[in-house]
Protein backbone atom coordinates (compact mmCIF):
# COMPACT_ATOMS: atom_id res chain seq x y z
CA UNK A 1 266.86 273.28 44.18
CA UNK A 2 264.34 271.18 43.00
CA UNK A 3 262.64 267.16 43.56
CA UNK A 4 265.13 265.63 41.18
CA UNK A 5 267.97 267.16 43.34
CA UNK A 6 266.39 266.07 46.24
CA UNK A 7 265.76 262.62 44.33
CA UNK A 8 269.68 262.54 44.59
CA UNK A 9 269.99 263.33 47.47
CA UNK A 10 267.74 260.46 48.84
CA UNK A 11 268.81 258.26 46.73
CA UNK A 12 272.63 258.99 48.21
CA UNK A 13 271.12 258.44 51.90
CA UNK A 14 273.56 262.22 52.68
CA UNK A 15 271.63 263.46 55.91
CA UNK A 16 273.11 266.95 55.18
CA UNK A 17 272.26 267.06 51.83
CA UNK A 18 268.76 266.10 52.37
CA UNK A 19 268.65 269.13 55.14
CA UNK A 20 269.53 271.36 52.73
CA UNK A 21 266.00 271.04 50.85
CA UNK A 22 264.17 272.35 53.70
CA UNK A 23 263.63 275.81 52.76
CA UNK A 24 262.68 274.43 48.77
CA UNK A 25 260.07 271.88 50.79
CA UNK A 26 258.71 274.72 52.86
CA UNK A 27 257.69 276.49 49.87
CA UNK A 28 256.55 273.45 47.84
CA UNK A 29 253.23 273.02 47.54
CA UNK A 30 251.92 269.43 49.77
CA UNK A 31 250.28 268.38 46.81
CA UNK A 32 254.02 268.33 44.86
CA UNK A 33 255.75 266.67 47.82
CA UNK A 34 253.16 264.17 48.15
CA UNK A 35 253.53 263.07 43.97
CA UNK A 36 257.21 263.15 44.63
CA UNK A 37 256.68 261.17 47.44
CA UNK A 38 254.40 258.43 45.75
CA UNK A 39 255.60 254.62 45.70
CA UNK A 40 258.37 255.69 47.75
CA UNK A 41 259.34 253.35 51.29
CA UNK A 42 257.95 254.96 54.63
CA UNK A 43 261.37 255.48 55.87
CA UNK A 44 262.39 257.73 52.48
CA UNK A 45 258.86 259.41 53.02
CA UNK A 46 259.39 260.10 56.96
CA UNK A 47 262.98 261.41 55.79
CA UNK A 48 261.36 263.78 53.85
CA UNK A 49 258.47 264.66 56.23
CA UNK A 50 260.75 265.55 59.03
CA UNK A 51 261.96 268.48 56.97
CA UNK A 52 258.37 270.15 57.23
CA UNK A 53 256.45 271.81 60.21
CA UNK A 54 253.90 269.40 61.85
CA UNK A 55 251.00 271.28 60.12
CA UNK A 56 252.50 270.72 56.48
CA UNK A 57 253.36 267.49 56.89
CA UNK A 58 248.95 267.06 57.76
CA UNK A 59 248.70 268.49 54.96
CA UNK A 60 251.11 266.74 52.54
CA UNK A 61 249.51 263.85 54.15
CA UNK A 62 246.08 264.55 53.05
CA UNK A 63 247.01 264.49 49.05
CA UNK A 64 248.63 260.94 50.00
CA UNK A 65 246.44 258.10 48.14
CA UNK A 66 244.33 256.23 51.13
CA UNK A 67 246.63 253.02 50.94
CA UNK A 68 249.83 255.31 50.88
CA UNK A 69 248.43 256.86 53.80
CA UNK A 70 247.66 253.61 55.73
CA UNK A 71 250.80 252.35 54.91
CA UNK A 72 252.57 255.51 56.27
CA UNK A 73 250.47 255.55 59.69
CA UNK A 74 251.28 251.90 59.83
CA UNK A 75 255.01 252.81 60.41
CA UNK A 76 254.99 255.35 62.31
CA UNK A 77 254.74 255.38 66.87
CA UNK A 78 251.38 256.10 68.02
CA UNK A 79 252.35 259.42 69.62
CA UNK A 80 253.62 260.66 65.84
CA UNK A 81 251.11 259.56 64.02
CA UNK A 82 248.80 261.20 66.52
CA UNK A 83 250.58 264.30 66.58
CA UNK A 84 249.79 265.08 62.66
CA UNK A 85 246.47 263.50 62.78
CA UNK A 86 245.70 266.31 64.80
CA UNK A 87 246.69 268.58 62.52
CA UNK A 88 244.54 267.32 59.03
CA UNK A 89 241.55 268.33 58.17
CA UNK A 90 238.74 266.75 59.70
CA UNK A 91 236.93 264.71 56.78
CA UNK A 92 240.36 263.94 55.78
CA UNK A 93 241.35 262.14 59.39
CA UNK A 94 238.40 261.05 59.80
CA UNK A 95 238.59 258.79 55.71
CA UNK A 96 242.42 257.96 57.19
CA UNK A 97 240.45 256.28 61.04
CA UNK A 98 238.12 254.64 58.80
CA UNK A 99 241.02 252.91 56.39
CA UNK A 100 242.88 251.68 59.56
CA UNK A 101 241.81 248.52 60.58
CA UNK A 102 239.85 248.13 64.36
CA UNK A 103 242.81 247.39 66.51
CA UNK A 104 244.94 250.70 64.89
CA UNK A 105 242.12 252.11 65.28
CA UNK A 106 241.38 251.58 69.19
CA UNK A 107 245.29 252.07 69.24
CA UNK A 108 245.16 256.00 68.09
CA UNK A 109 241.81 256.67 69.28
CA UNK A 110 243.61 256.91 73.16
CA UNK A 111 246.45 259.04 71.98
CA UNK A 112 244.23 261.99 70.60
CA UNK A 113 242.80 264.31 72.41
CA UNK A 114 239.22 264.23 73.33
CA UNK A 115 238.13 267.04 71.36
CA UNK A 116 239.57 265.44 68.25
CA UNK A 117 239.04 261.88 69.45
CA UNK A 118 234.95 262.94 69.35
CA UNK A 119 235.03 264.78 66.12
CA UNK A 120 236.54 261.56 64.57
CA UNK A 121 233.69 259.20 66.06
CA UNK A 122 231.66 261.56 64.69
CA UNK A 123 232.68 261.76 61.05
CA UNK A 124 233.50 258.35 60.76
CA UNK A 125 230.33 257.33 61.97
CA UNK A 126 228.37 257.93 58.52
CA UNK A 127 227.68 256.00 56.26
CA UNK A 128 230.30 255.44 53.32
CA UNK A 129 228.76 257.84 49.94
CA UNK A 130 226.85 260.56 51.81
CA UNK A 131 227.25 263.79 52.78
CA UNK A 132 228.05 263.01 56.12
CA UNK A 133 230.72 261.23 54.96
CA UNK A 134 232.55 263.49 53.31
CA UNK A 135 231.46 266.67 55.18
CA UNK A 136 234.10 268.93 57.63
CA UNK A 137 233.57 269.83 61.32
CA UNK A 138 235.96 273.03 60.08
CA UNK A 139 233.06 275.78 59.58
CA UNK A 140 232.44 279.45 60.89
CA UNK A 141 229.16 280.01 62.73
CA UNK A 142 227.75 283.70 63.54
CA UNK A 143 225.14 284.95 65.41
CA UNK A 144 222.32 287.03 63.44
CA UNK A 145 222.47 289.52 66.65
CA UNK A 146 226.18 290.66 65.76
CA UNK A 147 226.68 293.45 63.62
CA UNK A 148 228.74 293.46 60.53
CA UNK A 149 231.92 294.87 62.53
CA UNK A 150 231.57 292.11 65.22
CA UNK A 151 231.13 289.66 62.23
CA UNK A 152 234.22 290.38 60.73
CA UNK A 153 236.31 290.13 63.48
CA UNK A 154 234.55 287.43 64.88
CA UNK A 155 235.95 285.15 61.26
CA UNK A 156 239.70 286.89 61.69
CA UNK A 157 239.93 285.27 65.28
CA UNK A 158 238.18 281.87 64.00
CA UNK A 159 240.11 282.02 60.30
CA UNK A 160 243.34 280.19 61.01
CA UNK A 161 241.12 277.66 62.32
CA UNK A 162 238.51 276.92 59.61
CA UNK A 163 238.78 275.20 56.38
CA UNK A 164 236.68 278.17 54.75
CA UNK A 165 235.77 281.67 55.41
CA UNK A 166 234.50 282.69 52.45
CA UNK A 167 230.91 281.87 53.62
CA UNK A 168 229.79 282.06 57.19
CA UNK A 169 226.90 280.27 58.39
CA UNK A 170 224.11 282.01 60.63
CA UNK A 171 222.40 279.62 63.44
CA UNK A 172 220.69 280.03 66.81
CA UNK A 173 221.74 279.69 70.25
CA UNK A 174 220.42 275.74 69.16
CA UNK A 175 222.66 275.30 65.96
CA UNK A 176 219.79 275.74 64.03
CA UNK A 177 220.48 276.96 60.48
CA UNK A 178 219.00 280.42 59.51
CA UNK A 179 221.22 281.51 56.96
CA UNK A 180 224.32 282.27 55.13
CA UNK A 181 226.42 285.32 54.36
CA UNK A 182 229.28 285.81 52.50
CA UNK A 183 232.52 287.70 53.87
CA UNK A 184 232.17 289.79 50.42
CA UNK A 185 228.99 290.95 51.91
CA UNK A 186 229.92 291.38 55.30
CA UNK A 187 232.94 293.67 53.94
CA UNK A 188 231.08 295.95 51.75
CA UNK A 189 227.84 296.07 54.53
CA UNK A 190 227.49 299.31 56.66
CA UNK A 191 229.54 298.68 59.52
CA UNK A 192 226.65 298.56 61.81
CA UNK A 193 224.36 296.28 60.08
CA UNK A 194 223.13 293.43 61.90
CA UNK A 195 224.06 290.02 60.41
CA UNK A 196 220.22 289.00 59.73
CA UNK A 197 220.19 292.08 57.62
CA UNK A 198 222.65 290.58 55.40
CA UNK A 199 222.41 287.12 55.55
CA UNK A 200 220.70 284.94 52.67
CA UNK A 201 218.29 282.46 53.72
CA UNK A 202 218.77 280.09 51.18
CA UNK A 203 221.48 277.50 51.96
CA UNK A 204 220.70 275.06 49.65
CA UNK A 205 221.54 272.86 53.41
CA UNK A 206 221.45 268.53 52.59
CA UNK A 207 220.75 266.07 55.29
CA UNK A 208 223.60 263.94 56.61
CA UNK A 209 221.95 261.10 54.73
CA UNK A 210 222.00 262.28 50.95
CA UNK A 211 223.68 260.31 48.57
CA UNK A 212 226.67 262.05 47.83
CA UNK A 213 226.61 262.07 44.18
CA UNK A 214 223.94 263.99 44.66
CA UNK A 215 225.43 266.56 47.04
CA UNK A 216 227.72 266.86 43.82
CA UNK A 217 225.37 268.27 41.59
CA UNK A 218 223.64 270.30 43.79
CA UNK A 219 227.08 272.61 44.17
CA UNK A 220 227.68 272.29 40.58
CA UNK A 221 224.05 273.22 39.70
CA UNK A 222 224.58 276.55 41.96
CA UNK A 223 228.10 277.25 41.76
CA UNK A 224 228.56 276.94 45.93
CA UNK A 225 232.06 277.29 47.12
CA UNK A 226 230.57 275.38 50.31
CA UNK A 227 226.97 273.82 51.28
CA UNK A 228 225.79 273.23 54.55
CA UNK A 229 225.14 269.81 55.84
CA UNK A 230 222.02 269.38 58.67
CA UNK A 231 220.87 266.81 60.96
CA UNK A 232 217.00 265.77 60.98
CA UNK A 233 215.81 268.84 63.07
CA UNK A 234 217.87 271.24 60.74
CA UNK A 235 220.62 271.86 62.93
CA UNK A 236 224.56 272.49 61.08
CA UNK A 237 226.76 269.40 61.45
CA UNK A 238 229.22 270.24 58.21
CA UNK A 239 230.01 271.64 55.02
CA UNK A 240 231.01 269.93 52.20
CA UNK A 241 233.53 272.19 50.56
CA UNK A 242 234.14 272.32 46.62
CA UNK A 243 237.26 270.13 47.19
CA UNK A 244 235.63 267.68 48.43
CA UNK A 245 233.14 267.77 45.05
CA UNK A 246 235.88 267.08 42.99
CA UNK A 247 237.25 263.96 44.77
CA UNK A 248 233.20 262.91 44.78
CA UNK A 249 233.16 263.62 41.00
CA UNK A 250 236.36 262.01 39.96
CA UNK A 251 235.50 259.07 42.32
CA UNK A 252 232.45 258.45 40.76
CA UNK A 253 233.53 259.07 37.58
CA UNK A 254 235.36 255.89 37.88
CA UNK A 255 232.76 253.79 39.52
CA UNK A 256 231.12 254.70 36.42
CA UNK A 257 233.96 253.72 33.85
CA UNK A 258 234.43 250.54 35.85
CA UNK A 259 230.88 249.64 35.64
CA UNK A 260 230.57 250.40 32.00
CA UNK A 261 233.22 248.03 30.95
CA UNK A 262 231.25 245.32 33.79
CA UNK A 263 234.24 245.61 36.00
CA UNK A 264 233.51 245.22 39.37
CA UNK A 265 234.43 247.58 42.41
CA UNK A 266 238.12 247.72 43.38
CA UNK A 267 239.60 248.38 47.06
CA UNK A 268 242.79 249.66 45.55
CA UNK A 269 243.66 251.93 41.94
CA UNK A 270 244.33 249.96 38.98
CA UNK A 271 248.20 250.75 39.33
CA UNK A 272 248.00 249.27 43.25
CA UNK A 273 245.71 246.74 42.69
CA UNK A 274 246.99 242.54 43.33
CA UNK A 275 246.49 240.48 40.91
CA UNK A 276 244.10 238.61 42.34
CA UNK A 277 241.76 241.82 43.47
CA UNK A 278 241.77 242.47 39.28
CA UNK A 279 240.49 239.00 38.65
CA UNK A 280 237.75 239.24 41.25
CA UNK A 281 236.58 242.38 39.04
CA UNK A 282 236.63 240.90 36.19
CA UNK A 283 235.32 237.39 36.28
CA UNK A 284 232.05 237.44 37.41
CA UNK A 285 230.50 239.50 34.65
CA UNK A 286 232.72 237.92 31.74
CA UNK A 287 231.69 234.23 32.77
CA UNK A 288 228.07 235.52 32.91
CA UNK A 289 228.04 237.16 29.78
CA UNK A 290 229.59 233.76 28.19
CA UNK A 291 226.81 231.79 29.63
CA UNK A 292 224.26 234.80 28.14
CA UNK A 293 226.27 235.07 24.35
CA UNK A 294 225.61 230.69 24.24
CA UNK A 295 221.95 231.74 23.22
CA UNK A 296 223.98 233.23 20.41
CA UNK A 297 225.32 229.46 19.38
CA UNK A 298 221.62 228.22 19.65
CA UNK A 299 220.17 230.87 17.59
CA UNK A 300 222.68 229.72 15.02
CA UNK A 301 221.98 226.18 15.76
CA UNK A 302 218.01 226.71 15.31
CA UNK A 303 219.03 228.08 11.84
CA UNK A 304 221.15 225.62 10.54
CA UNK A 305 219.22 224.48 6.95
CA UNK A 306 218.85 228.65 6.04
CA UNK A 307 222.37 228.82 6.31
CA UNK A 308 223.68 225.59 4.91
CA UNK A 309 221.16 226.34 1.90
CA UNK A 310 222.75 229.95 2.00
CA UNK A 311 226.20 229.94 3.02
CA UNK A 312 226.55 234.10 1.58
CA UNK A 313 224.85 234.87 4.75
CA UNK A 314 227.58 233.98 7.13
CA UNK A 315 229.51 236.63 5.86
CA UNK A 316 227.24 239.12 6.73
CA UNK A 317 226.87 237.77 10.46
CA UNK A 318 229.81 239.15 12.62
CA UNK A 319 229.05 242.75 10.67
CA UNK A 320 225.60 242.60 11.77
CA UNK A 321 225.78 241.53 15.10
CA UNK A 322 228.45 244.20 15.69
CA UNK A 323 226.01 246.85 14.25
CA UNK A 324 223.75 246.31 16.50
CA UNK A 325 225.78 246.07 19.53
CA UNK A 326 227.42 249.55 18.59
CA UNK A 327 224.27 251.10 18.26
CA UNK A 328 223.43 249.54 21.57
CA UNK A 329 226.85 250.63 23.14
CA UNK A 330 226.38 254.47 21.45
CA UNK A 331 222.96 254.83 22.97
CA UNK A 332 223.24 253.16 26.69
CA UNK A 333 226.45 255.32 26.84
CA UNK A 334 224.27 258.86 26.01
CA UNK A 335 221.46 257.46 28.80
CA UNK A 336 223.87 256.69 30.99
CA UNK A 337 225.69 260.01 31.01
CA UNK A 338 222.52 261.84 30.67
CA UNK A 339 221.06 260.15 34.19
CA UNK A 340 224.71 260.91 35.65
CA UNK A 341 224.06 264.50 35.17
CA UNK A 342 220.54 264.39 35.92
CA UNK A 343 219.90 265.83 32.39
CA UNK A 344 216.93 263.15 31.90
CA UNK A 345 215.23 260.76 34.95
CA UNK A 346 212.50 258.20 34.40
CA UNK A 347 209.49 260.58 33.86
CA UNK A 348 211.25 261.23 30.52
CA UNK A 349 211.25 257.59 29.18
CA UNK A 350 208.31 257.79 26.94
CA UNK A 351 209.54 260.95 25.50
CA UNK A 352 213.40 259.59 24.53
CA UNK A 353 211.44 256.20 23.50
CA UNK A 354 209.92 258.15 20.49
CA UNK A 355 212.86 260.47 19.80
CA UNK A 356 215.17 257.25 20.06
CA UNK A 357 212.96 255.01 17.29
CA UNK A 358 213.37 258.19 15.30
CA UNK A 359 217.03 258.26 14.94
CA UNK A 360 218.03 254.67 15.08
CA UNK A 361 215.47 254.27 12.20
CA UNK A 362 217.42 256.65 10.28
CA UNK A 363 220.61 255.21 11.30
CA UNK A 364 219.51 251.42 10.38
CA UNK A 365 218.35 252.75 6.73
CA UNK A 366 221.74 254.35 6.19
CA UNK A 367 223.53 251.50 7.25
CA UNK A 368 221.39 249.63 5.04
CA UNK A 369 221.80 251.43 1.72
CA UNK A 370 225.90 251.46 2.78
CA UNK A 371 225.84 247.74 2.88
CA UNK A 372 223.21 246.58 0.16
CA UNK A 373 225.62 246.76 -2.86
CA UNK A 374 228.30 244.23 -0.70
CA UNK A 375 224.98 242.34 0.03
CA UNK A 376 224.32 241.99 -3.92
CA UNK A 377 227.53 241.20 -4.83
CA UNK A 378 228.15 238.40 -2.27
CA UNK A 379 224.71 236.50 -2.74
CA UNK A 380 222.63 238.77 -5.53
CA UNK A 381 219.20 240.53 -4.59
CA UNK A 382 217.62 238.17 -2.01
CA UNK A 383 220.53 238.37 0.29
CA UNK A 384 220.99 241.97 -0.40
CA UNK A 385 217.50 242.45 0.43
CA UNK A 386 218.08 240.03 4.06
CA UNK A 387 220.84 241.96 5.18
CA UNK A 388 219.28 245.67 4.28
CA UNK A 389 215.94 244.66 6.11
CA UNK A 390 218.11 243.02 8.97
CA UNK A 391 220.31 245.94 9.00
CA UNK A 392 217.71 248.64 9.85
CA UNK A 393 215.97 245.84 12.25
CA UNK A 394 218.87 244.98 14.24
CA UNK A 395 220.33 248.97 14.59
CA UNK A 396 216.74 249.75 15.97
CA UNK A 397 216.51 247.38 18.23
CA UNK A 398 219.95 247.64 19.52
CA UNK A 399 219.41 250.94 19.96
CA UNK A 400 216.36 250.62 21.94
CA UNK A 401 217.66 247.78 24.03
CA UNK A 402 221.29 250.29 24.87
CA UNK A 403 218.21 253.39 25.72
CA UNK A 404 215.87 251.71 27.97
CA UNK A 405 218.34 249.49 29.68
CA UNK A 406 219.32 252.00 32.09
CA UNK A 407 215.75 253.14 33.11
CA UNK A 408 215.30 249.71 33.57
CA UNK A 409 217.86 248.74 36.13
CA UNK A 410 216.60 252.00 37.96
CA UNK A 411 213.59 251.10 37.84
CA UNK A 412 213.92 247.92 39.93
CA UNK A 413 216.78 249.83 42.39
CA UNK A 414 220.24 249.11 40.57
CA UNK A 415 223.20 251.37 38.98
CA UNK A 416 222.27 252.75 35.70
CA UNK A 417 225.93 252.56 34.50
CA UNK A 418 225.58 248.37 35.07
CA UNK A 419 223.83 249.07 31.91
CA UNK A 420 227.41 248.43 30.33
CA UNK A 421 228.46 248.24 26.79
CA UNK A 422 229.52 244.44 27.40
CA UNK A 423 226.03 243.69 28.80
CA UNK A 424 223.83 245.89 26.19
CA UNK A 425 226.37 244.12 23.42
CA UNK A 426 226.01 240.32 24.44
CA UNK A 427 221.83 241.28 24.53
CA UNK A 428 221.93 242.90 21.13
CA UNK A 429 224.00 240.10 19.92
CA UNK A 430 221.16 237.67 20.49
CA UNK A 431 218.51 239.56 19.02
CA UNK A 432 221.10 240.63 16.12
CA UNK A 433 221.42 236.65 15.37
CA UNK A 434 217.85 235.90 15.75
CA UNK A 435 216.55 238.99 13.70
CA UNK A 436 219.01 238.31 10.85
CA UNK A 437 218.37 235.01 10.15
CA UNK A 438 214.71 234.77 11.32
CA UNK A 439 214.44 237.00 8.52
CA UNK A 440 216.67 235.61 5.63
CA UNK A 441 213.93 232.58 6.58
CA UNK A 442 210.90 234.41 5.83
CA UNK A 443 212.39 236.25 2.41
CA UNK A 444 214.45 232.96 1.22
CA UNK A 445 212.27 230.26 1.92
């Protein structure tokens, strides 16, 4: 059997046909029902879900996209939904509470049960982008007193329970982090070892507070499976798991994309989102980038006489302008990235500053020899000799506009990535226009 059977079935509402893909769902992965079960109406999805255990359809749940899984709680009785919101993971019921409006909220809250009705409060309680946000209540604690042997069966009693077990963490009698240990280590210890024998003291722990971007490269930097999230007098609240990493990565990733093409934030994926929710992200930054590009017109305007006198140099406008916006573009995208990663921060700027007049010097003089001969035949030396001296000009500056940009806007507090190509274009495309014929004034005339 397989999902395109199933598909069938479905789609020829048979009851016993559908029944008969309950063994082939039971060994499905939840990540493959919940793709299968994408777009779909809640009553086709619920069809499906009552073919699974309570604890798989939790976790088929989880992979859902957040407005699939809104919609999906939205249809469902209290006393259902309840039921396998017990059963998810704990940062992922906890994003689910916080995507339901107040009164579903207040609604559910009553049908949990207290245990999982305060661990909810608790998540959801964080602030949206840090750790606490996207940590787990699902971790194994041991005490440093127990002895390898009492360690290890301490995790196969609490191991059905947790999200991890690959790394215990060590606290006191006050939840105060001391250490961690691995279950590798615990294995291959002496069976009468003490825990604090074995345990490693650095946890790499983050507060509740940290930005969770860079939570992110903290695990990536030191290869954690898991990292240990504290409260302000170091005691263990969470861990954020490598799972959750990737959704923080791939999230951000697309914050990122957005903001480089000066799209605004969206509550929904591109393939959800309304129209109108697209427009909202769109037209703020393209009407103020029209209103910024009309100091293009009156650079043009300022030079009318050079270029009515010298009408060769038109044709050399648009390819200039774009120069210097793509060397703008290439080098605000390389800052960008490189701040992302935390490769380069704003201690370095002086540094890159030099490096950066380097290159785009070099790039400005071979873009300059590549267009001189057009130059000469167009409009003879003098204009060849405009648009090679504008040429290496307007790449340097473009480039140096596209570098510094993004240390800029972090400077005074905002997103490096705002430093988009649109934005570091419609700048470069001013000074391209005012360079370029500021000059052709000074050689011509």
């Amino acid at each position: 059997m397989t999902f395109e059977t199933l598909a069938s079935a479905l789609a020829a509402s048979s009851s016993a046909d559908i029944a008969m893909h309950r063994d082939f769902l039971a060994s499905a992965h939840p990540a493959d029902i919940a793709e299968f079960l994408e777009d779909k109406e809640a009553d086709v999805d619920w069809q499906v879900l009552d073919l699974l255990s309570l604890g798989k359809q939790a976790e088929v749940l989880g992979y859902f996209k957040r407005h699939e899984q809104v919609a999906l709680a939205r249809s469902a009785p209290r006393a259902r939904l309840a039921a396998i919101v017990t059963q998810m993971d704990p940062d992922d019921r906890a994003d689910l509470f916080n995507a339901l409006t107040d009164d579903e909220q207040e609604a559910l809250l009553p049908a949990l049960a207290q245990a999982e009705r305060e661990d909810i409060r608790r998540l959801a309680a964080y602030e949206n982008g840090t750790a606490g946000a996207i940590m787990t209540s699902d971790y194994a604690v041991l005490s440093p007193q127990l002895t390898a042997r009492q360690a290890l069966d301490t995790l196969r009693r609490e191991a059905p329970d947790k999200e991890t077990i690959y790394r215990a963490y060590v606290v006191d009698p006050d939840r105060k982090l001391l250490g961690a240990v691995r279950l590798q280590d615990l294995i291959l210890a002496n069976p009468r070892t003490p825990v604090d024998a074995i345990m490693r003291r650095e946890t790499h722990a983050v507060d509740v507070s940290v930005d969770q971007e860079s939570v992110a490269r903290e695990v990536a930097r030191y290869d954690l499976v898991a990292m240990p999230v504290v409260d302000r007098d170091g005691r263990i609240v969470g861990i954020i798991t490598h799972d959750d990493v990737l959704d923080v990565l791939t999230e951000e990733a697309t914050e990122d994309f957005h903001k480089s093409g000066s799209v605004g934030e969206l509550a929904q994926t591109v393939g959800h989102a309304t129209i109108m929710m697209l427009y909202r992200a769109r037209v703020i930054w393209l009407v103020l980038l029209v209103f910024g590009n009309i100091f293009s017109g009156a650079g043009i305007a300022h030079f009318e006489d050079i270029i009515a006198t010298h009408m060769a140099l038109l044709f050399f406008l648009p390819l200039l302008i774009a120069s210097g916006g793509n060397a703008g573009a290439q080098a605000s995208t390389l800052t960008i990235r490189a701040m992302a990663t935390g490769e380069v921060e704003l201690s370095h700027l002086g540094r890159l500053l030099g490096r950066e007049v380097m290159v785009a010097g070099l790039l400005g003089l071979t873009m300059a020899v590549a267009i001189f001969g057009i130059g000469y035949w167009r409009g003879g030396a003098d204009i060849a000799l405009v648009v090679a001296i504008a040429m290496i000009i307007i790449v340097l500056v473009g480039s140096l506009i596209g570098m510094t940009l993004p240390f800029v806007l972090t400077r005074v507090g905002f997103d490096p990535a705002t430093a988009s190509g649109p934005l570091v274009t419609s700048i470069a495309d001013i000074a391209g226009v005012l360079i370029y014929l500021g000059t052709a004034q000074l050689v011509l005339f």
